[in-house]
Protein backbone atom coordinates (compact mmCIF):
# COMPACT_ATOMS: atom_id res chain seq x y z
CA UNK A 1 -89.45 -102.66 -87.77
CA UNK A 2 -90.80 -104.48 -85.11
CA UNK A 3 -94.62 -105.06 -84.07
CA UNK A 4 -93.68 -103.60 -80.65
CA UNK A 5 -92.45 -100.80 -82.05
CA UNK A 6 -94.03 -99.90 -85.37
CA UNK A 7 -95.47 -96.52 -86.26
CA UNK A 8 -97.58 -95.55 -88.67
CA UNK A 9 -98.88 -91.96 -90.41
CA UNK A 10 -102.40 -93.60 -89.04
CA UNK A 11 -101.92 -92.44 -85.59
CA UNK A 12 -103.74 -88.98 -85.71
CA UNK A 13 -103.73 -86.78 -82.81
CA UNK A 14 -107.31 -88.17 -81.17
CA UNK A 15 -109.95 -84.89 -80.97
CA UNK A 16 -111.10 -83.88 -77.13
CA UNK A 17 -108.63 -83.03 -74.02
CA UNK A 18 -105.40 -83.14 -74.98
CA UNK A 19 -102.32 -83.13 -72.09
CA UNK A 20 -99.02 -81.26 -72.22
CA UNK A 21 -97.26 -83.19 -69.29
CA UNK A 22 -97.65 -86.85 -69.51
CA UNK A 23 -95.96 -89.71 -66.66
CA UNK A 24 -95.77 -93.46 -68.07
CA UNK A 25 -94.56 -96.47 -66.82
CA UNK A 26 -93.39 -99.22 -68.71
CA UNK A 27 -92.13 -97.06 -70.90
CA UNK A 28 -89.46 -99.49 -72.42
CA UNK A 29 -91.21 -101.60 -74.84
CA UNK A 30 -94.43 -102.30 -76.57
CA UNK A 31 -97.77 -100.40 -75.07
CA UNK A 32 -95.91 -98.13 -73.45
CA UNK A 33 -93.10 -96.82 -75.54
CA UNK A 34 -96.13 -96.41 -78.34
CA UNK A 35 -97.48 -93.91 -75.48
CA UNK A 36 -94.41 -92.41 -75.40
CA UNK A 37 -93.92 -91.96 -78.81
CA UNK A 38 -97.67 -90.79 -80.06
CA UNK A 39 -97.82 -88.43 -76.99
CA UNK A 40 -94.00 -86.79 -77.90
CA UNK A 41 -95.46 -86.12 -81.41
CA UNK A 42 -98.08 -84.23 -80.25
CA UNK A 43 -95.55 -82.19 -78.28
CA UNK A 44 -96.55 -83.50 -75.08
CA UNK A 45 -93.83 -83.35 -72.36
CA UNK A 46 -93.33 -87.03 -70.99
CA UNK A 47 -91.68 -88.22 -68.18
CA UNK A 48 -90.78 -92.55 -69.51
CA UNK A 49 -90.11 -94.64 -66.60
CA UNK A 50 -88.51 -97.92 -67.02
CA UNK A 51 -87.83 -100.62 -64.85
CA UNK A 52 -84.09 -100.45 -65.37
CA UNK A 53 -81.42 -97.98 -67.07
CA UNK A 54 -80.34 -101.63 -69.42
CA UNK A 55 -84.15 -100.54 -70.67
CA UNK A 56 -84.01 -97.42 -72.16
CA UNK A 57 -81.99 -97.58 -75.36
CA UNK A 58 -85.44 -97.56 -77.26
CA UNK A 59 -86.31 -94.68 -75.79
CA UNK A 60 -83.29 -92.97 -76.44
CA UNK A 61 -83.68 -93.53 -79.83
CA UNK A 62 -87.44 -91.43 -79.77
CA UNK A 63 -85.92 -88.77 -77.55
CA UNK A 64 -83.16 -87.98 -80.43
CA UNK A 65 -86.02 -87.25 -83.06
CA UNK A 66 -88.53 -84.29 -82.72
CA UNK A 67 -91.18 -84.05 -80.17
CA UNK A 68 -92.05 -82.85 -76.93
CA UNK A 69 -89.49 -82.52 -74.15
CA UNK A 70 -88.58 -86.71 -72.77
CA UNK A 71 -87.17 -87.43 -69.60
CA UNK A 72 -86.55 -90.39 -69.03
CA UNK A 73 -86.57 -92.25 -65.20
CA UNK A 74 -85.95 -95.58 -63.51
CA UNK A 75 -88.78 -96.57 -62.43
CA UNK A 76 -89.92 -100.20 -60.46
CA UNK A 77 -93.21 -100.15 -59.67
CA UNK A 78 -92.61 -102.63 -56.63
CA UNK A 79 -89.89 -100.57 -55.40
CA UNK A 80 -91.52 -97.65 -53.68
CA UNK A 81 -87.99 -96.05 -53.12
CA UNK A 82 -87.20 -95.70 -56.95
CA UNK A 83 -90.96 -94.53 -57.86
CA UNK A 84 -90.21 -91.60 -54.82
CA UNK A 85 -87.20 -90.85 -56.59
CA UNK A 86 -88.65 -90.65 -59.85
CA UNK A 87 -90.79 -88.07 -58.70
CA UNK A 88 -88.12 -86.34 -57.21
CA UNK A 89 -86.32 -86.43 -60.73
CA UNK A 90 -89.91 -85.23 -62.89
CA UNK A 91 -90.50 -82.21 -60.83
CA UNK A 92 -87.00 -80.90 -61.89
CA UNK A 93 -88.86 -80.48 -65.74
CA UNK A 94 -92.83 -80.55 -64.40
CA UNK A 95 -95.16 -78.46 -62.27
CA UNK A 96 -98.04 -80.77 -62.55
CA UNK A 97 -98.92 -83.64 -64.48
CA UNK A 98 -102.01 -84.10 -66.96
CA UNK A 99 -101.82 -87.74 -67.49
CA UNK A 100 -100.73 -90.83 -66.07
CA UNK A 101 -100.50 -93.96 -67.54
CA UNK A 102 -99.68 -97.08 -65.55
CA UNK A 103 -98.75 -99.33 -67.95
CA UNK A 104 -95.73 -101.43 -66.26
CA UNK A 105 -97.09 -105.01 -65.98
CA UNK A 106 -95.40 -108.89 -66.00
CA UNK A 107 -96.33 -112.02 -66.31
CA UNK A 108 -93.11 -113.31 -64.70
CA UNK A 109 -91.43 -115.02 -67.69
CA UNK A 110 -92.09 -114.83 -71.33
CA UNK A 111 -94.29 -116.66 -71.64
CA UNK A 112 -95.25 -116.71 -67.98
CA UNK A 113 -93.98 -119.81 -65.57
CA UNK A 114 -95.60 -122.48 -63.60
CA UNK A 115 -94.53 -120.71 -60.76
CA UNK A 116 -96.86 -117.93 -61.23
CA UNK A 117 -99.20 -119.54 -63.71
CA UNK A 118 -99.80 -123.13 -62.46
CA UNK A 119 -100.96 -125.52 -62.41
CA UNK A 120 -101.25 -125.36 -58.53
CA UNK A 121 -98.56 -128.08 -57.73
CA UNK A 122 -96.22 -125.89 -58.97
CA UNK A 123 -96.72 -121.92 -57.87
CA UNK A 124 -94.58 -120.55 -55.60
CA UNK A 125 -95.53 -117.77 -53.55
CA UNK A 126 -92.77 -115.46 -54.71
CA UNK A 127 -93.02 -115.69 -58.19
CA UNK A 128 -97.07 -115.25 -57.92
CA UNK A 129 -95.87 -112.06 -55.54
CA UNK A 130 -93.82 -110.23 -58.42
CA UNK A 131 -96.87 -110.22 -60.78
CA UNK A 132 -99.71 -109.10 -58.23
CA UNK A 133 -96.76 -106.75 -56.79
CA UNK A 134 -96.10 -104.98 -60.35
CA UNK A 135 -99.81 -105.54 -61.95
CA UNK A 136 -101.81 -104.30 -58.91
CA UNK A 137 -99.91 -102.66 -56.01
CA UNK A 138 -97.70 -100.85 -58.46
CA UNK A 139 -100.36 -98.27 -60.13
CA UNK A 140 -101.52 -97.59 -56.48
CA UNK A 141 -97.69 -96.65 -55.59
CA UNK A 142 -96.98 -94.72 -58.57
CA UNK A 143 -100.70 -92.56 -57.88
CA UNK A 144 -99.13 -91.98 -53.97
CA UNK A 145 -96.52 -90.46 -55.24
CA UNK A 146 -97.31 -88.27 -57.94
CA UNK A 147 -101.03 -87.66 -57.02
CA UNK A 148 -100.21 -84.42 -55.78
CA UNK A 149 -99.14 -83.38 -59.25
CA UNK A 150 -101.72 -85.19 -60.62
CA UNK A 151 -104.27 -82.93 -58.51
CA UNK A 152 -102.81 -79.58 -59.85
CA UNK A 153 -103.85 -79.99 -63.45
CA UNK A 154 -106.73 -78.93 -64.44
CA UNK A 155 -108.13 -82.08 -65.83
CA UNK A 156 -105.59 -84.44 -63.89
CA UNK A 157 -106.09 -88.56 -65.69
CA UNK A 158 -105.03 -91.96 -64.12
CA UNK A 159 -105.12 -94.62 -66.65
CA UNK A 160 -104.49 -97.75 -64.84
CA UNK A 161 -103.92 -100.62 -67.92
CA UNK A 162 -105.98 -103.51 -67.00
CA UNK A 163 -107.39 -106.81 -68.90
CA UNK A 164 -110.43 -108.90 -69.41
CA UNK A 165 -108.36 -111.45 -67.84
CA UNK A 166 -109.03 -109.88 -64.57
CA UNK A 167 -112.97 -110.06 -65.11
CA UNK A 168 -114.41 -112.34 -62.45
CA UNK A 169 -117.52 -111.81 -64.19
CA UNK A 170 -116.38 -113.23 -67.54
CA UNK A 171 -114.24 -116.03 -65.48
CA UNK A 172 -117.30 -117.14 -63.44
CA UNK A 173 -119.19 -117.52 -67.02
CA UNK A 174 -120.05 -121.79 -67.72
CA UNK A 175 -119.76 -120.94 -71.36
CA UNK A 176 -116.12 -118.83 -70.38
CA UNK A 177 -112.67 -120.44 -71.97
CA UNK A 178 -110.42 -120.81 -69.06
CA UNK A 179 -107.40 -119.35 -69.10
CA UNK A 180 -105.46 -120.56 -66.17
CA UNK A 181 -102.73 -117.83 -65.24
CA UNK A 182 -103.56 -117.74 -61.25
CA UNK A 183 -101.25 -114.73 -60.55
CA UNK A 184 -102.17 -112.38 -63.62
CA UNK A 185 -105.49 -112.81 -63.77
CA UNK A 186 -105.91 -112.38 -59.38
CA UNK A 187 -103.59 -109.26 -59.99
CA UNK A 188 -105.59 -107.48 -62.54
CA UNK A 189 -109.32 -108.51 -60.48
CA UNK A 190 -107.06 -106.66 -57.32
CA UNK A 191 -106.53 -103.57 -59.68
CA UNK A 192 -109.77 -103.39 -60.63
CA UNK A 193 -110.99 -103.04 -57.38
CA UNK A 194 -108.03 -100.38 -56.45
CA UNK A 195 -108.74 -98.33 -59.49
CA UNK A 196 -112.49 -98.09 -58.02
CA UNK A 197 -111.22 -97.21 -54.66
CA UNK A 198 -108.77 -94.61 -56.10
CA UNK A 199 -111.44 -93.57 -58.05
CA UNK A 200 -113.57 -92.66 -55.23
CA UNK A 201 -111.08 -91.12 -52.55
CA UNK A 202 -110.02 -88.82 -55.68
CA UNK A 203 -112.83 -87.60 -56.85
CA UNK A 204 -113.05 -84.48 -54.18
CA UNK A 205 -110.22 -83.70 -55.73
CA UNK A 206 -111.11 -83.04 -59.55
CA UNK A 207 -108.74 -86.17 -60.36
CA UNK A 208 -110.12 -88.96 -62.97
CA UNK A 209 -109.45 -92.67 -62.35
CA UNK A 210 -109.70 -95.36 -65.05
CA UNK A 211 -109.08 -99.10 -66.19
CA UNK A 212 -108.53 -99.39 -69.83
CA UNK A 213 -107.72 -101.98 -71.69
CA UNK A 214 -105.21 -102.49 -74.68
CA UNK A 215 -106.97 -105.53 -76.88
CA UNK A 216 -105.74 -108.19 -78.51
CA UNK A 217 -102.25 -106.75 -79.45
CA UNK A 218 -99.00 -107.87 -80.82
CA UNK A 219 -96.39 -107.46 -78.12
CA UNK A 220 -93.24 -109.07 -76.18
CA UNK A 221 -96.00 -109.66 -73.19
CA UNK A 222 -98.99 -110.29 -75.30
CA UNK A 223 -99.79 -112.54 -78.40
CA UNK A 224 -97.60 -111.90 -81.02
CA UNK A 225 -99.73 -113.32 -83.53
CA UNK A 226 -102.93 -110.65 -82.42
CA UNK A 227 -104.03 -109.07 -85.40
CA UNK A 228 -103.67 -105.34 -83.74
CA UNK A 229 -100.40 -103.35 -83.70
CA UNK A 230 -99.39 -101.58 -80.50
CA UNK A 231 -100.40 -98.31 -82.71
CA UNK A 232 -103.79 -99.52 -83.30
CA UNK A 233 -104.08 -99.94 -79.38
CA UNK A 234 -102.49 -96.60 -78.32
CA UNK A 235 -104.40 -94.52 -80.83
CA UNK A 236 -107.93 -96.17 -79.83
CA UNK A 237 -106.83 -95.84 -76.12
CA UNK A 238 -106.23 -92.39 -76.20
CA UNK A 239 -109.39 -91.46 -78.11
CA UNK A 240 -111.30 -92.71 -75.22
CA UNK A 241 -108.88 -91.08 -72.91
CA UNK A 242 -109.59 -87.87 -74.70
CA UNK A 243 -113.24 -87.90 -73.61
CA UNK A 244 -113.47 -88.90 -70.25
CA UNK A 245 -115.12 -86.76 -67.87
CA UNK A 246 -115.68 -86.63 -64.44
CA UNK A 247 -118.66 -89.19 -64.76
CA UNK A 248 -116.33 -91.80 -65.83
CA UNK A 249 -113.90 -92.10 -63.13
CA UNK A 250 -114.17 -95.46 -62.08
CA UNK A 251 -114.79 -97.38 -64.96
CA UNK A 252 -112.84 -100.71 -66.46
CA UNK A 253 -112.81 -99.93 -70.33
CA UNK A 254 -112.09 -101.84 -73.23
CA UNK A 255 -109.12 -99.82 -75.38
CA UNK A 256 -113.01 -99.24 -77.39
CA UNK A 257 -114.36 -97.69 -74.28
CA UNK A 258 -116.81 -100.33 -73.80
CA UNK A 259 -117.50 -101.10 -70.06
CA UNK A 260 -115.86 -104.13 -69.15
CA UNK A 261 -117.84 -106.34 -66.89
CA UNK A 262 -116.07 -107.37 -64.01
């Protein structure tokens, strides 16, 4: 069993709000498909959107096993075509939706590339434009397009995943280790600063808006020597999701729901 992947008994069903329909991109590995799979055991009905059908074979494999109704979508964030026509596809099995997480995110290349990376001599402007496209822009298209469902529940939650990476606070710090990664870290400081806006223009109506982040955790895009399982990050992710009230739309959260300075 993989770290990506792993499950464990652990992963209790977190106390507070609880959704029935859930929407989450990313769906195909890692973070995500540990969404997929917690929520499904809790009978949640989950709409799994993945970049490509070539993605989805893990998935596939959860949807076979018991749980709550799985549909899954293709689903690129920078494509604002396929994210209309994943909506059109969800609202053939939804009426609203209770939760959405927006967990697609790259660091073009695994591990990421100069070209997006640096050092300066060697970006190029269209490899740095795939991260902040998928990282930043992308949660904003996704909420365009399904915000209306979003609205109709009666406790409707964004979940935009973020990273301290993106903290100009913590960057700006003399004591701060620099981590130079010029397109991932500008993207995430971008959706920061979107998930306050959305925040704000939502709030009339009833919808929540958060960054949260995952921690250190073992993943294909992460560290895969991080001492925290993609189980560990879910489960304390959705314990904080689980509370939120009106009062916290806006905030950038650790996966503890610790404010994140940023």
């Amino acid at each position: 069993m993989t770290a990506a992947t792993e499950a464990t008994d652990d992963a209790a069903p977190p106390a507070g709000h609880r959704p029935s329909t859930a929407l989450v991109t990313g769906a195909a590995r890692g973070i995500g498909l540990e969404w997929v799979r917690q929520l499904r055991a809790d009978g949640v009905t989950v709409i799994a959107g993945v970049r490509t059908t070539s993605d989805q074979s893990a998935l596939e494999d959860l949807g076979a096993g018991p749980g709550g109704e799985l549909m899954i979508v293709e689903l690129d964030v920078t494509d604002e075509a396929a994210v209309h026509r994943a909506r059109v596809d969800a609202v053939e099995l939804i009426d609203h939706l209770d939760l959405v997480v927006n967990n697609a995110g790259t660091g073009a290349g695994r591990p990421a590339t100069p070209a997006s990376k640096g050092p300066v001599e060697a970006l190029d402007p269209a490899a740095m434009g795939t991260v902040i496209a998928t990282n930043a822009i992308g949660p904003v298209l996704v909420a365009k397009h399904f915000v209306d469902l979003v609205a109709r529940s009666a406790r409707g939650v964004i979940v935009n995943t973020t990273t301290v990476l993106g903290s100009l606070a913590l960057a700006s710090r003399r004591d701060a280790r620099i981590i130079t990664n010029y397109a991932y870290r500008a993207a995430y400081a971008a959706q920061n600063i979107m998930t306050l806006q959305l925040a704000q223009e939502l709030e009339p109506r009833g919808v929540i808006v958060v960054g949260l982040g995952t921690g250190h955790t073992r993943s294909r895009m992460g560290d895969r020597d991080a001492a925290q399982s993609t189980t560990e990050s879910v489960t304390a992710q959705r314990r904080v999701v689980s509370t939120l009230t009106a009062a916290d739309s806006g905030r950038v959260m650790s996966h503890l729901g610790t404010d994140v300075e940023w």
